[in-house]
C-alpha atoms as a PDB file:
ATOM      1  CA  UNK A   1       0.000   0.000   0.000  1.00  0.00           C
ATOM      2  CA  UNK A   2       1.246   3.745  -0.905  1.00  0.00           C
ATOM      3  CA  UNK A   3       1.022   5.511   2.879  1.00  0.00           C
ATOM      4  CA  UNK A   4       1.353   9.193   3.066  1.00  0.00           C
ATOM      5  CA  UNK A   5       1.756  10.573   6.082  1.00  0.00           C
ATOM      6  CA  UNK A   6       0.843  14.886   6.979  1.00  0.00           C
ATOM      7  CA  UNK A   7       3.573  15.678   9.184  1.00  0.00           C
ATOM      8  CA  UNK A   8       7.134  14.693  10.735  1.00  0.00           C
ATOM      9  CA  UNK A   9       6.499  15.131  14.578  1.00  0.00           C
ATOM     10  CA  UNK A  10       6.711  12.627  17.065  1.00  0.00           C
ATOM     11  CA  UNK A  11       3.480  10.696  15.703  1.00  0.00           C
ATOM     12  CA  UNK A  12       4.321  10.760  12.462  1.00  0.00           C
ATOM     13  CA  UNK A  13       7.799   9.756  12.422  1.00  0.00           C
ATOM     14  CA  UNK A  14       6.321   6.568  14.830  1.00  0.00           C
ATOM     15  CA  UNK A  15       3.878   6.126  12.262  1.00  0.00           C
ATOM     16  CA  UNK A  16       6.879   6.503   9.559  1.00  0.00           C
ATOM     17  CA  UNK A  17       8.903   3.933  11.317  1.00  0.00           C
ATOM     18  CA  UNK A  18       6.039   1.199  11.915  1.00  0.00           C
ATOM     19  CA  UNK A  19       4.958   1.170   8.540  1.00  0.00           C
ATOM     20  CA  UNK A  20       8.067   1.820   6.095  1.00  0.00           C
ATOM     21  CA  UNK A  21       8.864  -1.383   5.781  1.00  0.00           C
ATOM     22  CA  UNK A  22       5.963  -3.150   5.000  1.00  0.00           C
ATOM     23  CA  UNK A  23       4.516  -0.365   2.680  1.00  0.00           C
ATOM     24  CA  UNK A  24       5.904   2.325   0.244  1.00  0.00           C
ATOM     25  CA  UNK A  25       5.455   5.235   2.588  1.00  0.00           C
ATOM     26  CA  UNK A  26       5.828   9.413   1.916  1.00  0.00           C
ATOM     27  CA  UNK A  27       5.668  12.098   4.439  1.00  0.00           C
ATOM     28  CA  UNK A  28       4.488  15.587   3.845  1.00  0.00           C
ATOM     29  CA  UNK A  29       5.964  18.670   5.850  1.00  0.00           C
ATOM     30  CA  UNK A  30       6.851  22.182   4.969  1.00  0.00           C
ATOM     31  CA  UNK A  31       9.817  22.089   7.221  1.00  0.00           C
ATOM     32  CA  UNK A  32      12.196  19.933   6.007  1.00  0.00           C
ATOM     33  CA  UNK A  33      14.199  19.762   8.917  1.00  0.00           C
ATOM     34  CA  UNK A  34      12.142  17.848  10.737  1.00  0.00           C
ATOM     35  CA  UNK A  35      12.602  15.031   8.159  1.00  0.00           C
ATOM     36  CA  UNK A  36      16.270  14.697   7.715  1.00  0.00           C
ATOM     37  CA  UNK A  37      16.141  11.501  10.186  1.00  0.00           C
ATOM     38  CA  UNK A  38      13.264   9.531   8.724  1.00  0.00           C
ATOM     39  CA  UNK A  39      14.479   6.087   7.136  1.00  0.00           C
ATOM     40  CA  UNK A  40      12.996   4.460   4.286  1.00  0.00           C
ATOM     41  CA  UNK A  41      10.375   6.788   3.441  1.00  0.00           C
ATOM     42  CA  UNK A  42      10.066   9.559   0.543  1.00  0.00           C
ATOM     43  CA  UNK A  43       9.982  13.094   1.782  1.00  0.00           C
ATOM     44  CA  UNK A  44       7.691  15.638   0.379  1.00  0.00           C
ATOM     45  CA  UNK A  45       7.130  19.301   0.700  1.00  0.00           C
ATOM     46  CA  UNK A  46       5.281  20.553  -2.030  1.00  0.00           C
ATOM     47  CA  UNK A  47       1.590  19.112  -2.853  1.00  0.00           C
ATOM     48  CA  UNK A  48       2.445  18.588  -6.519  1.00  0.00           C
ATOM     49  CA  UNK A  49       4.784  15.725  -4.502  1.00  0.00           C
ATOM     50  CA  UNK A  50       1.372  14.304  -3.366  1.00  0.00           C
ATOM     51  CA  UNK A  51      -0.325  14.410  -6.097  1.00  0.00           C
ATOM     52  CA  UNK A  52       2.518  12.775  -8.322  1.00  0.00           C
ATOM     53  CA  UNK A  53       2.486   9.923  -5.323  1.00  0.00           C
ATOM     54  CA  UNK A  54      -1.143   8.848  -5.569  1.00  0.00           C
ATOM     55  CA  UNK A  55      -1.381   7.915  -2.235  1.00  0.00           C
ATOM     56  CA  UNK A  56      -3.870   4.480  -1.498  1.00  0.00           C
ATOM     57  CA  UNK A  57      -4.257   5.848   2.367  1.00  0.00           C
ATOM     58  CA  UNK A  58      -3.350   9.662   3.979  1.00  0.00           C
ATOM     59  CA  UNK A  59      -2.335   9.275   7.745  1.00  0.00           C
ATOM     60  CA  UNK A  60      -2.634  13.163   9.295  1.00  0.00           C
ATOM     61  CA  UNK A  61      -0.566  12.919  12.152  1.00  0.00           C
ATOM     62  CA  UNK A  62      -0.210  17.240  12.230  1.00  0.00           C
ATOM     63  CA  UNK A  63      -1.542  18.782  15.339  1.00  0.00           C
ATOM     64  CA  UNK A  64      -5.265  19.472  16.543  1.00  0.00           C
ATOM     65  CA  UNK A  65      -5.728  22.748  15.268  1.00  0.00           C
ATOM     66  CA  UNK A  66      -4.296  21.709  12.150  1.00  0.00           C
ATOM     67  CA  UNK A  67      -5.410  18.399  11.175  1.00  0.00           C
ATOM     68  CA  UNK A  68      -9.147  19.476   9.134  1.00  0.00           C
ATOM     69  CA  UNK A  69      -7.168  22.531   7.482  1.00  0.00           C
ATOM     70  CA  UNK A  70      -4.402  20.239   6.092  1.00  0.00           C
ATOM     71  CA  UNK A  71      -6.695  17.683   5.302  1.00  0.00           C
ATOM     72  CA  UNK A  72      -8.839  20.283   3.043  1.00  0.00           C
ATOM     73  CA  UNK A  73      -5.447  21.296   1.564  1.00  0.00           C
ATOM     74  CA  UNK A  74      -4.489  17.919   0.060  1.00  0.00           C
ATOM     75  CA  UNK A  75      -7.744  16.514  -0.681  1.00  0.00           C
ATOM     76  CA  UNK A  76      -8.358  17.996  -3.905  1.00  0.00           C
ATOM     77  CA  UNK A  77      -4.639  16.223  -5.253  1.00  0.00           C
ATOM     78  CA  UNK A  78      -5.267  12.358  -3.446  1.00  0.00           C
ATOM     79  CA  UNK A  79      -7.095   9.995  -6.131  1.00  0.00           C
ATOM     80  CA  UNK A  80     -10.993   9.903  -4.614  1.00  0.00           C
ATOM     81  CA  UNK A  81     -10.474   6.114  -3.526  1.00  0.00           C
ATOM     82  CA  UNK A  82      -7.961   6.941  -1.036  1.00  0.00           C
ATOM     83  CA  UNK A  83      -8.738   5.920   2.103  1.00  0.00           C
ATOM     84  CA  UNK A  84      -8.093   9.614   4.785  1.00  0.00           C
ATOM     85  CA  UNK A  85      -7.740   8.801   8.442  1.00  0.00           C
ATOM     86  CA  UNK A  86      -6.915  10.817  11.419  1.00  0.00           C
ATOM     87  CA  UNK A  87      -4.900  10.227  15.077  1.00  0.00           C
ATOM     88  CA  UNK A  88      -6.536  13.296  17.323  1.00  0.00           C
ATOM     89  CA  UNK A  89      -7.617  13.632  20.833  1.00  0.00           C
ATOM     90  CA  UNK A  90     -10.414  14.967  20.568  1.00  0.00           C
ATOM     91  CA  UNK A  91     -13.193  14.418  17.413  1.00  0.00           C
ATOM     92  CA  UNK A  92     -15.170  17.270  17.758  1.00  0.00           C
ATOM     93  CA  UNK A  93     -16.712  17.605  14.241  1.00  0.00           C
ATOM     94  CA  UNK A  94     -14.762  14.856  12.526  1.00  0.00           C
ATOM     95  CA  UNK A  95     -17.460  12.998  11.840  1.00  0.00           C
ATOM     96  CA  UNK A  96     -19.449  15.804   9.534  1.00  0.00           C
ATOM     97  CA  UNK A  97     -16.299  16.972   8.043  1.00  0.00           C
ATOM     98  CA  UNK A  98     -15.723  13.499   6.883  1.00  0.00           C
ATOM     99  CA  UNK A  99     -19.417  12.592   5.503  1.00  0.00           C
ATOM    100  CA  UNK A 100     -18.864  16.153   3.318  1.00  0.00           C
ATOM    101  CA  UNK A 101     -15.999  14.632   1.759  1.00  0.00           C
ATOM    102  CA  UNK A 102     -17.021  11.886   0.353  1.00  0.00           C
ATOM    103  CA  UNK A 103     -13.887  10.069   0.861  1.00  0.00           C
ATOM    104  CA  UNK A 104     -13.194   6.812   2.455  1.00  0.00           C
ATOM    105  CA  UNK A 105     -12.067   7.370   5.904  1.00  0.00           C
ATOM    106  CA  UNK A 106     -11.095   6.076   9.216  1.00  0.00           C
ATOM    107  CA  UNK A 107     -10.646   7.738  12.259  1.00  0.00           C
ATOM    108  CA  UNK A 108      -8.469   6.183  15.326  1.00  0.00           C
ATOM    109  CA  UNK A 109      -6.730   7.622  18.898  1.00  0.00           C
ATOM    110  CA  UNK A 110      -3.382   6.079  19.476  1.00  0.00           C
ATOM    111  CA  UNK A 111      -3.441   6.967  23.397  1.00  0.00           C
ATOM    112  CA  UNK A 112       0.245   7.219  23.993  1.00  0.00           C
ATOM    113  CA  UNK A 113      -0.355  10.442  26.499  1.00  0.00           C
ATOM    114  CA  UNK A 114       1.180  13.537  26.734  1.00  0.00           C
ATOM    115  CA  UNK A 115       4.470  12.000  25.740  1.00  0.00           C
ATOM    116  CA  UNK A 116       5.752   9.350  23.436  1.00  0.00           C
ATOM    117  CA  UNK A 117       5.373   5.929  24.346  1.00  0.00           C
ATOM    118  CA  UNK A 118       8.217   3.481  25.187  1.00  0.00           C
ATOM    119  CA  UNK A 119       8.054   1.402  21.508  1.00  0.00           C
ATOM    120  CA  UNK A 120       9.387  -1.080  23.817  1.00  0.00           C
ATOM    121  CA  UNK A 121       6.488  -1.220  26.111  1.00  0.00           C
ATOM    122  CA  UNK A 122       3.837  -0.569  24.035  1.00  0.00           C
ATOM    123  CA  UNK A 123       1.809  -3.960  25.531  1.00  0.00           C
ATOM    124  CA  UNK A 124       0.955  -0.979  28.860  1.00  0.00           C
ATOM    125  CA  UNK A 125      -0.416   1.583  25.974  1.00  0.00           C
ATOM    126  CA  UNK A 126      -4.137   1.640  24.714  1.00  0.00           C
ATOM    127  CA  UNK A 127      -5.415   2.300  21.351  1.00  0.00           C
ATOM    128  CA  UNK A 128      -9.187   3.217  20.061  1.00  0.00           C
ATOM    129  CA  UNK A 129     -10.446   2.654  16.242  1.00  0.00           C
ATOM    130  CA  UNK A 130     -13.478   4.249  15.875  1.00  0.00           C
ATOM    131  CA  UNK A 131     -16.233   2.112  14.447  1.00  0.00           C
ATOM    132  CA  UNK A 132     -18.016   4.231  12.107  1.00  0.00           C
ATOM    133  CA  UNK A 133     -15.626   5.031   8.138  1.00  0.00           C
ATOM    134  CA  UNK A 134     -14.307   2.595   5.771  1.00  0.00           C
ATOM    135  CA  UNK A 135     -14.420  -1.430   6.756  1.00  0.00           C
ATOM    136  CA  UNK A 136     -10.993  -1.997   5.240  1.00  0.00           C
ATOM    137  CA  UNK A 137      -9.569   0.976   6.923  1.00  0.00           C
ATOM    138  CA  UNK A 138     -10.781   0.028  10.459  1.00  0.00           C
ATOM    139  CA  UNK A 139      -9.007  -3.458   9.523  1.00  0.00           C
ATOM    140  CA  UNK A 140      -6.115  -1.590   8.730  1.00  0.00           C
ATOM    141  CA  UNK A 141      -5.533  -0.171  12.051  1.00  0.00           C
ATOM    142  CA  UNK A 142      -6.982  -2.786  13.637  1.00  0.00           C
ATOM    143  CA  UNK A 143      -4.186  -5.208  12.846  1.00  0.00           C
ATOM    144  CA  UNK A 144      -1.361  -2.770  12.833  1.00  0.00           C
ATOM    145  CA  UNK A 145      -2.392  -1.709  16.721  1.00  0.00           C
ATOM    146  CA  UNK A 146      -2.686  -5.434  17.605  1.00  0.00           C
ATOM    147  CA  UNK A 147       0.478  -6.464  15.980  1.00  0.00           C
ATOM    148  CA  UNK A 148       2.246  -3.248  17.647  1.00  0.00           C
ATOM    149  CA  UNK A 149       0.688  -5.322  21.128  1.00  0.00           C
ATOM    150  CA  UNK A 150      -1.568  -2.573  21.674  1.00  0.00           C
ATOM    151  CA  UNK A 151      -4.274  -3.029  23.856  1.00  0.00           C
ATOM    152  CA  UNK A 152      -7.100  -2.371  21.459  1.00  0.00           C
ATOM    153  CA  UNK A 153     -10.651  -0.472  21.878  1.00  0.00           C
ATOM    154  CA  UNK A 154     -13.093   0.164  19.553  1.00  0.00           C
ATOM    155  CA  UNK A 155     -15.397   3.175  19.800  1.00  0.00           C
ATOM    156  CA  UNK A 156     -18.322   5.278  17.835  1.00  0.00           C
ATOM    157  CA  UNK A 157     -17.517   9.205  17.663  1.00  0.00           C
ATOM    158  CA  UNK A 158     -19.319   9.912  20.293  1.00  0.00           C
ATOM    159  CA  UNK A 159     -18.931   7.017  22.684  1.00  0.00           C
ATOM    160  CA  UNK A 160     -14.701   8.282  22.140  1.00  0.00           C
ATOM    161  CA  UNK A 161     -15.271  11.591  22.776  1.00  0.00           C
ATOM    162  CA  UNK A 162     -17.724  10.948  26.342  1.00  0.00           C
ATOM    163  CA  UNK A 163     -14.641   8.837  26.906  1.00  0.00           C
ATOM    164  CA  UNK A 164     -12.059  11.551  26.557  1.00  0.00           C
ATOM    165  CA  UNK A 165     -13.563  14.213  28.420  1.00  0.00           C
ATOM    166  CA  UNK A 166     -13.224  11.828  31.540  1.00  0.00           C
ATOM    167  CA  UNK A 167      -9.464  10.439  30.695  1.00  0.00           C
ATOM    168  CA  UNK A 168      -8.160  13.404  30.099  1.00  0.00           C
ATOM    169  CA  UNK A 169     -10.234  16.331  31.455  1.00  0.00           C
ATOM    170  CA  UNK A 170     -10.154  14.953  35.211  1.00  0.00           C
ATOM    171  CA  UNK A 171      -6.320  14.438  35.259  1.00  0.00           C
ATOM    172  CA  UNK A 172      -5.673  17.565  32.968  1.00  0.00           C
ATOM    173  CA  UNK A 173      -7.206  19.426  34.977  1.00  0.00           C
ATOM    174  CA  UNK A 174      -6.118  18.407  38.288  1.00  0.00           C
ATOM    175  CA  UNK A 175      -2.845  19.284  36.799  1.00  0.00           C
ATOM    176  CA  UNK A 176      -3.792  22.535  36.277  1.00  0.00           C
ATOM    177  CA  UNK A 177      -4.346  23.128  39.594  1.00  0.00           C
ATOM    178  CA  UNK A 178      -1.408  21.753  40.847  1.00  0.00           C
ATOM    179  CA  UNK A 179       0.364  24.121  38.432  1.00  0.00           C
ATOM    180  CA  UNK A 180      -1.815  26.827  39.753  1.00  0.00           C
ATOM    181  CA  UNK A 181      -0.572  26.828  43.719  1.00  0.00           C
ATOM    182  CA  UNK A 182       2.853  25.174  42.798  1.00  0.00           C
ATOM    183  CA  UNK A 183       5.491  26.984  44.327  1.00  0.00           C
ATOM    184  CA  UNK A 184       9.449  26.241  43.953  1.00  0.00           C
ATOM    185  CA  UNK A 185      11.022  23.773  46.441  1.00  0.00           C
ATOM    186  CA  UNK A 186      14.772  23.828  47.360  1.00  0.00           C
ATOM    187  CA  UNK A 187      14.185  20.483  48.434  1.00  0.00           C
ATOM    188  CA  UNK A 188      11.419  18.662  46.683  1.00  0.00           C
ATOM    189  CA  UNK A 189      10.058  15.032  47.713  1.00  0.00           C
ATOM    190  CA  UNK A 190       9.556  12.224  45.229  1.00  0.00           C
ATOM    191  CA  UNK A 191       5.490  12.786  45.142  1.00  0.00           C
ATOM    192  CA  UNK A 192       6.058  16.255  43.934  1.00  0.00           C
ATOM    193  CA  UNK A 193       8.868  15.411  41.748  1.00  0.00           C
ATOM    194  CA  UNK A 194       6.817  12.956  40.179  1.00  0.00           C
ATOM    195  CA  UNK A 195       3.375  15.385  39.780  1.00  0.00           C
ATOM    196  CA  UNK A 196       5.527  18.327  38.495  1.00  0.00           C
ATOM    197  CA  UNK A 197       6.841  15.600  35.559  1.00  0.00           C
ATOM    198  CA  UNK A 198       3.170  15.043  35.048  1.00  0.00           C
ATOM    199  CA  UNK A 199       2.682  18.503  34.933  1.00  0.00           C
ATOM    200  CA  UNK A 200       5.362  19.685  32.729  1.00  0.00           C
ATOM    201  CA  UNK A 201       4.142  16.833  30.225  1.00  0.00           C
ATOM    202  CA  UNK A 202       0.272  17.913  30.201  1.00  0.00           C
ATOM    203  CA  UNK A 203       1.912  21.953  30.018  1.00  0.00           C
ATOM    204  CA  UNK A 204       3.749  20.723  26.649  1.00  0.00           C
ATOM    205  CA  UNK A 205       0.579  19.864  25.051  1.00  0.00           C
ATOM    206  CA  UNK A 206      -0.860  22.038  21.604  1.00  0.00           C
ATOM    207  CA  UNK A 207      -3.255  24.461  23.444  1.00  0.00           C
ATOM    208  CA  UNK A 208      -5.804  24.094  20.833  1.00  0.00           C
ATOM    209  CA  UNK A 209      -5.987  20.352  22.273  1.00  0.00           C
ATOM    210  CA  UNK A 210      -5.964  21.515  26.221  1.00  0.00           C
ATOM    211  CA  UNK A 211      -9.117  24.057  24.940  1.00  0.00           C
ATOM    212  CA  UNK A 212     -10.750  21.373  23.009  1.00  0.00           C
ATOM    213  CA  UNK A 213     -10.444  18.804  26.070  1.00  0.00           C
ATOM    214  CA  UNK A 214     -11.757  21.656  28.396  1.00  0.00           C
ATOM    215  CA  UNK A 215     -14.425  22.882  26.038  1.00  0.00           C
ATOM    216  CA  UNK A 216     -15.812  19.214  25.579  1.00  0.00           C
ATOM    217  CA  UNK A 217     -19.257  20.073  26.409  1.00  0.00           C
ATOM    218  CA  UNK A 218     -19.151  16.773  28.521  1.00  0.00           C
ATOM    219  CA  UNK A 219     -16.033  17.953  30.849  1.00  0.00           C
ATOM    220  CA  UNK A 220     -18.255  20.427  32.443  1.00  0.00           C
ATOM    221  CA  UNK A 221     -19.814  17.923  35.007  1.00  0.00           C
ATOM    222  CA  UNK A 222     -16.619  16.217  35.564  1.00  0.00           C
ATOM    223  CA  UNK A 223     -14.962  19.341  36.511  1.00  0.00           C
ATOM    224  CA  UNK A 224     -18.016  20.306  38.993  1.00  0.00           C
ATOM    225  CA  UNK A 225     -17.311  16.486  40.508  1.00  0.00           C
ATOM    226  CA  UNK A 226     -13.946  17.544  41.139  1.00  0.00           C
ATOM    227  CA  UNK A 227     -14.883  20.788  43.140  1.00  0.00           C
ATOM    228  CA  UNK A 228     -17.422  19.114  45.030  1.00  0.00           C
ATOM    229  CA  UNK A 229     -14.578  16.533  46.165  1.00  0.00           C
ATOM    230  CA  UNK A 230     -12.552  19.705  47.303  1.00  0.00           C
ATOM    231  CA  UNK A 231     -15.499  21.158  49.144  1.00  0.00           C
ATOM    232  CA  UNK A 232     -16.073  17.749  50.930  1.00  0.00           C
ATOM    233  CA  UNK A 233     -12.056  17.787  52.397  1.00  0.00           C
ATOM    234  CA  UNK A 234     -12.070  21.338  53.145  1.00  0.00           C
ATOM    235  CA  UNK A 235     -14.798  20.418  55.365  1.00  0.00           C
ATOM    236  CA  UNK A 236     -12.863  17.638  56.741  1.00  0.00           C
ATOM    237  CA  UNK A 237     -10.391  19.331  57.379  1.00  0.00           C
ATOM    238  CA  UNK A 238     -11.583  22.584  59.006  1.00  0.00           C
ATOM    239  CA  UNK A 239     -13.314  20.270  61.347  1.00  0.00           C
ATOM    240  CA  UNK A 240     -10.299  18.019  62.229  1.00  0.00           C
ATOM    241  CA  UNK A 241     -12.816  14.768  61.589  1.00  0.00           C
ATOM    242  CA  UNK A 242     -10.762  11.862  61.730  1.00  0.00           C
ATOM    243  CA  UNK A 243     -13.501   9.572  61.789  1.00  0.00           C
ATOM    244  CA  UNK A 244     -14.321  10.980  58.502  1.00  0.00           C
ATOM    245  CA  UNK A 245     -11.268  11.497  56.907  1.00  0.00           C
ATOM    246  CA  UNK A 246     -10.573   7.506  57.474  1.00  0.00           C
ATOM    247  CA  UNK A 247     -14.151   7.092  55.533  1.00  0.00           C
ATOM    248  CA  UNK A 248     -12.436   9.263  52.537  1.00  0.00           C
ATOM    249  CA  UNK A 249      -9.710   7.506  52.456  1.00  0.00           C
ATOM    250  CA  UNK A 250     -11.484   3.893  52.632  1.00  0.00           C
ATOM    251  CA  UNK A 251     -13.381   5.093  49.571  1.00  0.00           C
ATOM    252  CA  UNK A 252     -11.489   7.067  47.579  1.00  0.00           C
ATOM    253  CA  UNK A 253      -8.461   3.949  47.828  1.00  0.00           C
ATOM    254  CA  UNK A 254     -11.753   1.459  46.576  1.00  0.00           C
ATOM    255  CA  UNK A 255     -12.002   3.893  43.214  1.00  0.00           C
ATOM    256  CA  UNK A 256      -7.862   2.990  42.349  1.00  0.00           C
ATOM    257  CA  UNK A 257      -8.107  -0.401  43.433  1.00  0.00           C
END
């Protein structure tokens, strides 16, 4: 299969390296920097490169805010039977933008979090096709996630995006307010240590995905669940209620086990 692939950044070079062997790959991107260490693949940064490919499947591995723009760039120069599929976050709208196409199309979430994955480990990582597109490209991905030892989940549109704005919005924003009240430590302990990584990870993120998780109209709820939960251990604490911190604690340990 001829694989082009929109963009050289961390998910597309892992998509680069998966699938250059096994198919005649191309990646697109205007900076050409960012593709002097890919291996096996042809590098393009001009559309008439894309059109002269004739790709059989597109791969648009560019960032959130980017990924319907570039997609409406190269459309008109891909032959109509190739197959367009997306990696985001967050699918707010995918779904229509697709069905105006017209094109074949599959949509899937590699969930490697806010930073690459350990290719080495990827058996601990989750992945998520989305059931609705093209049969043959949900096989596709399907078999490359399970033969990557991905754990594998398979979601409509919507049941990926209710899913999302509970992975990511409770822990995102949790981060955010440890960011918020964070203050510099001469001598740090291993628990902060360890949330300021997570924190400096989330930070790192494209803020047109940390607006589109907290936007989710779906997050809203989860957020107010969160401030509740606050409100309940102020409360503890301001009355010193040891009796009913130990009743937190025996419940909110059941929710990790």
């Amino acid at each position: 299969m001829k694989i082009l692939i929109l963009g050289a950044g961390k998910m597309g070079s892992f998509f680069t390296d998966v699938l250059s062997f096994d198919h005649e790959c191309a990646v697109y991107e205007v900076d050409a920097r960012r593709m002097r260490f890919l291996y096996n693949t042809q590098r393009f940064t001009s559309i008439a490169e894309i059109k002269d490919f004739c790709p059989d499947m597109v791969i648009n591995a560019v960032t959130l805010k980017n990924t319907l723009k570039v997609f409406e760039e190269i459309i008109p120069h891909i032959p109509e039977n190739c197959i367009i599929s997306d990696i985001s976050s967050v699918k707010t709208g995918f779904l229509d933008f697709y069905e105006k196409t017209g094109m074949r199309y599959v949509s899937t979430h590699p969930m490697f979090g806010p930073t690459f994955a350990n290719l080495g480990a990827l058996s601990h990582e989750n992945a998520i096709v989305i059931t609705e597109g093209d049969y043959m490209g949900r096989i596709f991905f399907l078999d490359l996630y399970r033969r990557l030892g991905l754990n594998v989940h398979e979601y409509s549109f919507d049941e990926h995006d209710e899913a999302m704005a509970y992975s990511l919005s409770v822990p995102f924003v949790s981060t955010f307010v440890f960011s918020a009240v964070m203050k510099h430590q001469d001598a740090p302990g291993t628990t902060f240590n360890r949330h300021l990584k997570i924190a400096r990870g989330v930070l790192s993120e494209d803020d047109t995905l940390l607006r589109e998780i907290l936007f989710n109209p779906r997050t809203k709820h989860h957020v107010e669940d969160i401030r509740a939960e606050l409100k309940e251990l102020i409360q503890l604490i301001d009355e010193k209620d040891e009796d009913g911190l130990n009743r937190y604690l025996t419940k909110i340990r059941k929710n990790i086990q």
